[in-house]
C-alpha atoms as a PDB file:
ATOM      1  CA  UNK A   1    -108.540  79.513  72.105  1.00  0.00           C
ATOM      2  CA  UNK A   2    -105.388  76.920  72.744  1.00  0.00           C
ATOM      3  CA  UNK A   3    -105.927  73.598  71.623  1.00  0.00           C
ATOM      4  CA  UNK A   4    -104.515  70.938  73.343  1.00  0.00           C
ATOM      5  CA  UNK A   5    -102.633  67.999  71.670  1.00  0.00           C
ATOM      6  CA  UNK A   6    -104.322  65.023  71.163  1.00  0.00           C
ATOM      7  CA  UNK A   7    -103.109  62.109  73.412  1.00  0.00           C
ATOM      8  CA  UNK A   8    -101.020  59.004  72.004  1.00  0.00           C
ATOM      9  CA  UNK A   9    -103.234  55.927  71.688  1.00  0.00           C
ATOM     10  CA  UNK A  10     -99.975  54.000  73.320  1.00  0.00           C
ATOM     11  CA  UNK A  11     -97.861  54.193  76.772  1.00  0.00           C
ATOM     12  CA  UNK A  12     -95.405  57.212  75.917  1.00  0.00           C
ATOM     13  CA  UNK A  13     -91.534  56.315  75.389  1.00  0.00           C
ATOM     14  CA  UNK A  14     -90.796  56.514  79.386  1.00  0.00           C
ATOM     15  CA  UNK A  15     -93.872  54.386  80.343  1.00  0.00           C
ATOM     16  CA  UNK A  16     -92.799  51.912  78.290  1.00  0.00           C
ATOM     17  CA  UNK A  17     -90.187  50.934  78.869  1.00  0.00           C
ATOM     18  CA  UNK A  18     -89.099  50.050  82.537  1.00  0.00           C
ATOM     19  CA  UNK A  19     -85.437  50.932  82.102  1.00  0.00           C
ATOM     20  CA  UNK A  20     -84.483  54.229  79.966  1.00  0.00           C
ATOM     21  CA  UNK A  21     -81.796  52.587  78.378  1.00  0.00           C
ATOM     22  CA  UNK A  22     -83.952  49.134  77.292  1.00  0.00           C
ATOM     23  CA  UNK A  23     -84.481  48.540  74.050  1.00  0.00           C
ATOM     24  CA  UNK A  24     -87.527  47.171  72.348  1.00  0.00           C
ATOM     25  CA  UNK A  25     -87.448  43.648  71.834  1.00  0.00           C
ATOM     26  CA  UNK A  26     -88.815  41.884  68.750  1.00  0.00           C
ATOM     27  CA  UNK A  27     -92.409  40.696  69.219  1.00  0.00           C
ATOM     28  CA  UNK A  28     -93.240  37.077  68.055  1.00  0.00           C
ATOM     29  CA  UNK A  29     -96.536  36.125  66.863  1.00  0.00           C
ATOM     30  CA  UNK A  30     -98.387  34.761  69.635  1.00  0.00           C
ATOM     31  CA  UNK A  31     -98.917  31.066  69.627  1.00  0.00           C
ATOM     32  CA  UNK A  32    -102.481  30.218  68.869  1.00  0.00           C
ATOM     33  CA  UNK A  33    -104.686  27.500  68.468  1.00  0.00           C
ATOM     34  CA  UNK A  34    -107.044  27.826  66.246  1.00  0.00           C
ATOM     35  CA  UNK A  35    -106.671  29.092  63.005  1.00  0.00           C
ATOM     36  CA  UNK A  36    -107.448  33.317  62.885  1.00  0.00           C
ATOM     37  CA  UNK A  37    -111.389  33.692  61.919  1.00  0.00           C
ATOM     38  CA  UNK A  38    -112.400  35.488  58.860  1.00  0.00           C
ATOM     39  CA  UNK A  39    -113.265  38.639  58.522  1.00  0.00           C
ATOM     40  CA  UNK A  40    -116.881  39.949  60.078  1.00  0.00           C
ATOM     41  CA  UNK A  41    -116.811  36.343  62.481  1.00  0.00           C
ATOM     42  CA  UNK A  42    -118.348  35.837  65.151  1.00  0.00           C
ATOM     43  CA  UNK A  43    -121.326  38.309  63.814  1.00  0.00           C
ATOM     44  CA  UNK A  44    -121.705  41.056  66.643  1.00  0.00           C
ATOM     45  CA  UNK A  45    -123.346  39.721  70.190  1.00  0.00           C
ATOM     46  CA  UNK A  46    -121.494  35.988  69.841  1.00  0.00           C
ATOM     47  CA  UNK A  47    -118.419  35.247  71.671  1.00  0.00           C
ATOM     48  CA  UNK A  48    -115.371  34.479  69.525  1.00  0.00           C
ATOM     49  CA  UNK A  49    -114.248  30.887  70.467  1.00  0.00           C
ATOM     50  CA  UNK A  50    -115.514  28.418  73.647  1.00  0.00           C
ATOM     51  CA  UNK A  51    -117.815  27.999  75.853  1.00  0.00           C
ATOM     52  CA  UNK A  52    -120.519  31.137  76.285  1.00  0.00           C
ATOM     53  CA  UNK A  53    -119.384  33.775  77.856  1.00  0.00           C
ATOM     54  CA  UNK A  54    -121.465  34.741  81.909  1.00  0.00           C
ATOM     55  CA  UNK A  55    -121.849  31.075  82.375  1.00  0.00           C
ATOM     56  CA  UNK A  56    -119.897  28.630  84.437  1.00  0.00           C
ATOM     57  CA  UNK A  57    -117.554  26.332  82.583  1.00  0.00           C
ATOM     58  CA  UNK A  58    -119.204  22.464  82.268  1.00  0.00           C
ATOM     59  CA  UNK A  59    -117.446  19.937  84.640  1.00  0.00           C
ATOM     60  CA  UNK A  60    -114.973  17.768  82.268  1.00  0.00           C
ATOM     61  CA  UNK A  61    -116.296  14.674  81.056  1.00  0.00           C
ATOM     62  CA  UNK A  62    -116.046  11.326  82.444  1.00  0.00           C
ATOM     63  CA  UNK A  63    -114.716   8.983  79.804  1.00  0.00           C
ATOM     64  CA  UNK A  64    -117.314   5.806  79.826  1.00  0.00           C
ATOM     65  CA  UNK A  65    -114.879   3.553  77.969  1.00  0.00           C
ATOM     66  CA  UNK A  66    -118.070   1.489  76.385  1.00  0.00           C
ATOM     67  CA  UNK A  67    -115.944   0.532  73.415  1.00  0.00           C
ATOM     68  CA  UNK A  68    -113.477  -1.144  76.010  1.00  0.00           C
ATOM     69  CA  UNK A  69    -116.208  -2.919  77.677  1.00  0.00           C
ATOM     70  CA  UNK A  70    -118.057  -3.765  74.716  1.00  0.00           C
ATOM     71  CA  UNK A  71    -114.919  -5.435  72.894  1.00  0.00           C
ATOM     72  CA  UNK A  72    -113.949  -7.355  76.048  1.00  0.00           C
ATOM     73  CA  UNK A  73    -118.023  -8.687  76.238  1.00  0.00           C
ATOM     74  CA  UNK A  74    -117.509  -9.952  72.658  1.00  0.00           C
ATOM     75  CA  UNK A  75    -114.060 -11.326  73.329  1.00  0.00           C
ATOM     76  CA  UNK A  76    -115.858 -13.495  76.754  1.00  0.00           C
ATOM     77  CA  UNK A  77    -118.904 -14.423  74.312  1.00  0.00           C
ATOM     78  CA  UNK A  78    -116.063 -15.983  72.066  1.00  0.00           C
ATOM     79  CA  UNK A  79    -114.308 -17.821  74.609  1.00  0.00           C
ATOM     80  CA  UNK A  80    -117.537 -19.390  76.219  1.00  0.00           C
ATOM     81  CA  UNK A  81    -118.218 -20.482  72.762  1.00  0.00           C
ATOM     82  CA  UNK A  82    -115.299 -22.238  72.409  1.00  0.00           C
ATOM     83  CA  UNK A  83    -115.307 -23.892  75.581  1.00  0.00           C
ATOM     84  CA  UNK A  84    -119.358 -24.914  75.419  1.00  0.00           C
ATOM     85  CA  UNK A  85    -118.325 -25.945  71.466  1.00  0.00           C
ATOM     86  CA  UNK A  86    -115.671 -28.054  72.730  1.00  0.00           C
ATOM     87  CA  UNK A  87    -116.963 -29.679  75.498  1.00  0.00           C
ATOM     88  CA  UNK A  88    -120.194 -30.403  73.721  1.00  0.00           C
ATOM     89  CA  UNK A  89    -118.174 -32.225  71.280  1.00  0.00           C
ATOM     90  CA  UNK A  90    -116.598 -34.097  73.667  1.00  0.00           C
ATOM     91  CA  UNK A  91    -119.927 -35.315  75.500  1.00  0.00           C
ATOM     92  CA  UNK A  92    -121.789 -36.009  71.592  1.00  0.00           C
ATOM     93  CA  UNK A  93    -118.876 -38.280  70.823  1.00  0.00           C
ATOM     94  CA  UNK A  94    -119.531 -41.334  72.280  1.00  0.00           C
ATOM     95  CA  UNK A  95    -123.743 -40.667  72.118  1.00  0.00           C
ATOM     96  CA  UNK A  96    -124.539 -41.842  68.862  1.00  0.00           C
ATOM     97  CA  UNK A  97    -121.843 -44.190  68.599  1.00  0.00           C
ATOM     98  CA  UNK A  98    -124.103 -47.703  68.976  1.00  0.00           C
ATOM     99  CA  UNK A  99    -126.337 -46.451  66.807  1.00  0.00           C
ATOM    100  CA  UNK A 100    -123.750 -45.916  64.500  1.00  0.00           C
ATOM    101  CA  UNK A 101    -122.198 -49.249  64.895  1.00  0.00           C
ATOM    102  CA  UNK A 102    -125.639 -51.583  65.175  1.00  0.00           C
ATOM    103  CA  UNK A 103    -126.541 -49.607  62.000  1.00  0.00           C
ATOM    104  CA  UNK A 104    -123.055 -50.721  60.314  1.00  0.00           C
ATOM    105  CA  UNK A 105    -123.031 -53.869  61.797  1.00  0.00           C
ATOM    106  CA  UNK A 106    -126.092 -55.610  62.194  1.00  0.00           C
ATOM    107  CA  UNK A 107    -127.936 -57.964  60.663  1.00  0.00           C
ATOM    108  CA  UNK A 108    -124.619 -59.173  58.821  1.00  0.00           C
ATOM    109  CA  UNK A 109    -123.893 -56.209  56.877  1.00  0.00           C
ATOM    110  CA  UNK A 110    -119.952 -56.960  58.125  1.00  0.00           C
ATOM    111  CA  UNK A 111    -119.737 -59.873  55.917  1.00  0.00           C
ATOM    112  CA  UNK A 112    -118.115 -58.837  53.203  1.00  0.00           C
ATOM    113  CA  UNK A 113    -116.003 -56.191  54.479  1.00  0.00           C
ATOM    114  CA  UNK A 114    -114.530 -57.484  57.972  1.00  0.00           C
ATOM    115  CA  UNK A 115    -114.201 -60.888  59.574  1.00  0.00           C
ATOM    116  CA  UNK A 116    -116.391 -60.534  62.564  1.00  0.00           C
ATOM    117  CA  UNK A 117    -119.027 -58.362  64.111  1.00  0.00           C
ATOM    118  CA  UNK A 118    -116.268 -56.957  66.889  1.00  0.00           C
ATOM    119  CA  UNK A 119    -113.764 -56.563  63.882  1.00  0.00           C
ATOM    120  CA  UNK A 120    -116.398 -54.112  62.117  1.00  0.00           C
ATOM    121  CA  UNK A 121    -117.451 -52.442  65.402  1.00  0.00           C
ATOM    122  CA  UNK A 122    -113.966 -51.529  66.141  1.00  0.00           C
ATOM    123  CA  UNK A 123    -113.588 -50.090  63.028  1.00  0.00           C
ATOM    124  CA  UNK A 124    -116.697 -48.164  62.746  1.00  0.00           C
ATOM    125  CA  UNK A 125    -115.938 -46.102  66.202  1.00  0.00           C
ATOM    126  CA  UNK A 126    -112.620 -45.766  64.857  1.00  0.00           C
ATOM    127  CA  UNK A 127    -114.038 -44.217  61.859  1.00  0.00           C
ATOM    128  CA  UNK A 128    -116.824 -41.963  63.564  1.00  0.00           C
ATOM    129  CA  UNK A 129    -114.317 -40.952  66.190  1.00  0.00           C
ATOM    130  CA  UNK A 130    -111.864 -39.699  63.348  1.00  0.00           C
ATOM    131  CA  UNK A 131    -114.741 -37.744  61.586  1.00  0.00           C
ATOM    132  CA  UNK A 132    -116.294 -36.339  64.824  1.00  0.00           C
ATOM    133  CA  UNK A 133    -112.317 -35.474  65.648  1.00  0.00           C
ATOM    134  CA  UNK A 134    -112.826 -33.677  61.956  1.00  0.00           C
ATOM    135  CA  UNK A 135    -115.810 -32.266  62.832  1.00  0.00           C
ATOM    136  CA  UNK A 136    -115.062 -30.187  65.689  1.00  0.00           C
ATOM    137  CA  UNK A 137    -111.895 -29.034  64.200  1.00  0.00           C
ATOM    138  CA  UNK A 138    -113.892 -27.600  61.599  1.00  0.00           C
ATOM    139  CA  UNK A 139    -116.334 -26.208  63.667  1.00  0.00           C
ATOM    140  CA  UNK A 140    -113.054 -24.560  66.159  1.00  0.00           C
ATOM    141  CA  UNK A 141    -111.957 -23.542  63.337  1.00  0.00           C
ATOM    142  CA  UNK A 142    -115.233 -21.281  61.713  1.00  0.00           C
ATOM    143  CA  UNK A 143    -115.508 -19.927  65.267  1.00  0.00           C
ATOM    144  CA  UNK A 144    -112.033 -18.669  66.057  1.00  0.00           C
ATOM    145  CA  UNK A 145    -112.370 -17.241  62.248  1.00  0.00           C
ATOM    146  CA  UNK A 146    -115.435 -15.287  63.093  1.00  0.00           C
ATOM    147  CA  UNK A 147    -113.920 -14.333  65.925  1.00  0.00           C
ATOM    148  CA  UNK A 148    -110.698 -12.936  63.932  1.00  0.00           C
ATOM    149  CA  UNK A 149    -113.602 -11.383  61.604  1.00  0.00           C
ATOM    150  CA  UNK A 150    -115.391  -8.993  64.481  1.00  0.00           C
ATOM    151  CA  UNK A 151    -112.143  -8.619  66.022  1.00  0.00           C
ATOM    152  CA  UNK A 152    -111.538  -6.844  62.950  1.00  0.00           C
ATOM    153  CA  UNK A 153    -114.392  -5.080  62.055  1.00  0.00           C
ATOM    154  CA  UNK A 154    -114.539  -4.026  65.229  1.00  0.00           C
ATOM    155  CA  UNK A 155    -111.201  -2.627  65.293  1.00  0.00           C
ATOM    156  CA  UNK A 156    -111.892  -0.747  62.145  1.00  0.00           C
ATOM    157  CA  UNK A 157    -114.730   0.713  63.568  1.00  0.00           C
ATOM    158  CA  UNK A 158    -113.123   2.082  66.361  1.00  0.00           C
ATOM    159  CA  UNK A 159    -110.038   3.614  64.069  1.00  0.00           C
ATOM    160  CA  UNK A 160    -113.005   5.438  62.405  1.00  0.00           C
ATOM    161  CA  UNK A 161    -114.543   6.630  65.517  1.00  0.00           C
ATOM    162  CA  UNK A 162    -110.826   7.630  66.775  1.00  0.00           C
ATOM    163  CA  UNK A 163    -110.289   9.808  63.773  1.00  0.00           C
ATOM    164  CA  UNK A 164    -113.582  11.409  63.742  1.00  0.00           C
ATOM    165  CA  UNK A 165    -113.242  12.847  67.014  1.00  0.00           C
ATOM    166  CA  UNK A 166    -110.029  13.430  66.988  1.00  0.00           C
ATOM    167  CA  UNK A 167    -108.797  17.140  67.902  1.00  0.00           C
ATOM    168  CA  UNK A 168    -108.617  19.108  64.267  1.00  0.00           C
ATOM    169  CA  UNK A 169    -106.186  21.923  65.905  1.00  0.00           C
ATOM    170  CA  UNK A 170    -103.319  22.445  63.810  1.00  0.00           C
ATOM    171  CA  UNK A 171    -100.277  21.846  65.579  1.00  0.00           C
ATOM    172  CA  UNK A 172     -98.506  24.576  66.587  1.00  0.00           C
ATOM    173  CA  UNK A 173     -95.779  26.456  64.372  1.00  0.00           C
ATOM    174  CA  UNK A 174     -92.009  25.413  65.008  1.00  0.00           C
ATOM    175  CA  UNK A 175     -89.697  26.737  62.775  1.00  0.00           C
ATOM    176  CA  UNK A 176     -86.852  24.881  60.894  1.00  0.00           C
ATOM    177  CA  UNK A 177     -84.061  24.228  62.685  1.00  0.00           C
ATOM    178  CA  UNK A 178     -81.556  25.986  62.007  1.00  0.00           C
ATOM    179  CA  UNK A 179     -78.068  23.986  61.679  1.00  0.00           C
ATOM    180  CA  UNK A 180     -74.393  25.892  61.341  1.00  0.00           C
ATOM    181  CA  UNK A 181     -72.954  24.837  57.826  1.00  0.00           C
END
């Protein structure tokens, strides 16, 4: 009985190559993404990277931008603030004021410091203008600071969020470039 030779496992010399006279060309590694698996992974039954194989791929994702929203929300909440701060401090100023000045003034508490009752009213809603001036620059001043404060926090937060999801691929291999001396 003849045996027959066993086939080659690869295209013979004339099937592969197109032309008889081609040569073979030097094969580059391929280009891949992820970093080879060990050996033995994925364990038998499991597809090797993605989504599962036999299903339908999911839609992409929508990108909700809620950190874009949410930081613009705090930055409106800031600016209302500001403005109802401001303009509250502009209506309180003259409230109290002759209270202020009939509390000074009266009764002849001027006396001794100024020469008549209009001399020490004058001088009293000079003073408690200056202070409330003080006041609310103080005040404009602790909000736009704990403004500067979330602003930061906030941006620190999302910097750690960014670099959590970021993609872990390893970029892909370029060699050195090669310059004539």
């Amino acid at each position: 009985m003849t045996s027959t030779p066993p086939e080659p496992n690869g295209p013979t010399e004339a099937q592969q190559y197109e032309h008889p006279g081609e040569q073979p060309q030097e094969q580059q590694p391929p280009a891949y993404r992820y970093p080879p698996s060990p050996p033995g992974y994925p364990p038998p039954g499991y597809p090797a990277q993605g989504w599962p194989t036999g299903y339908p791929a999911p839609p992409p994702r929508k990108r909700h931008r809620i950190f874009l929203w949410m930081f613009l929300a705090i930055q409106a909440l800031f600016i209302v603030w500001l403005i109802v701060g401001g303009l509250n401090a502009a209506n309180t100023a003259s409230t109290g004021l002759p209270h202020e000045i009939a509390r000074q003034c009266a009764h002849g508490a001027w006396h001794g410091l100024y020469n008549s009752y209009a001399d020490c009213a004058r001088q009293v809603r000079s003073l408690h203008n200056a202070a409330n001036g003080i006041g609310n620059t103080i005040g404009a001043g602790l909000v736009v600071g704990i403004w500067v404060a979330v602003d930061f926090i906030l941006g620190l937060s999302y910097l750690i969020y960014r670099m959590a999801t970021r993609d872990r691929t390893p970029p892909m291999y370029c060699p050195p470039a090669q310059y004539p001396r």
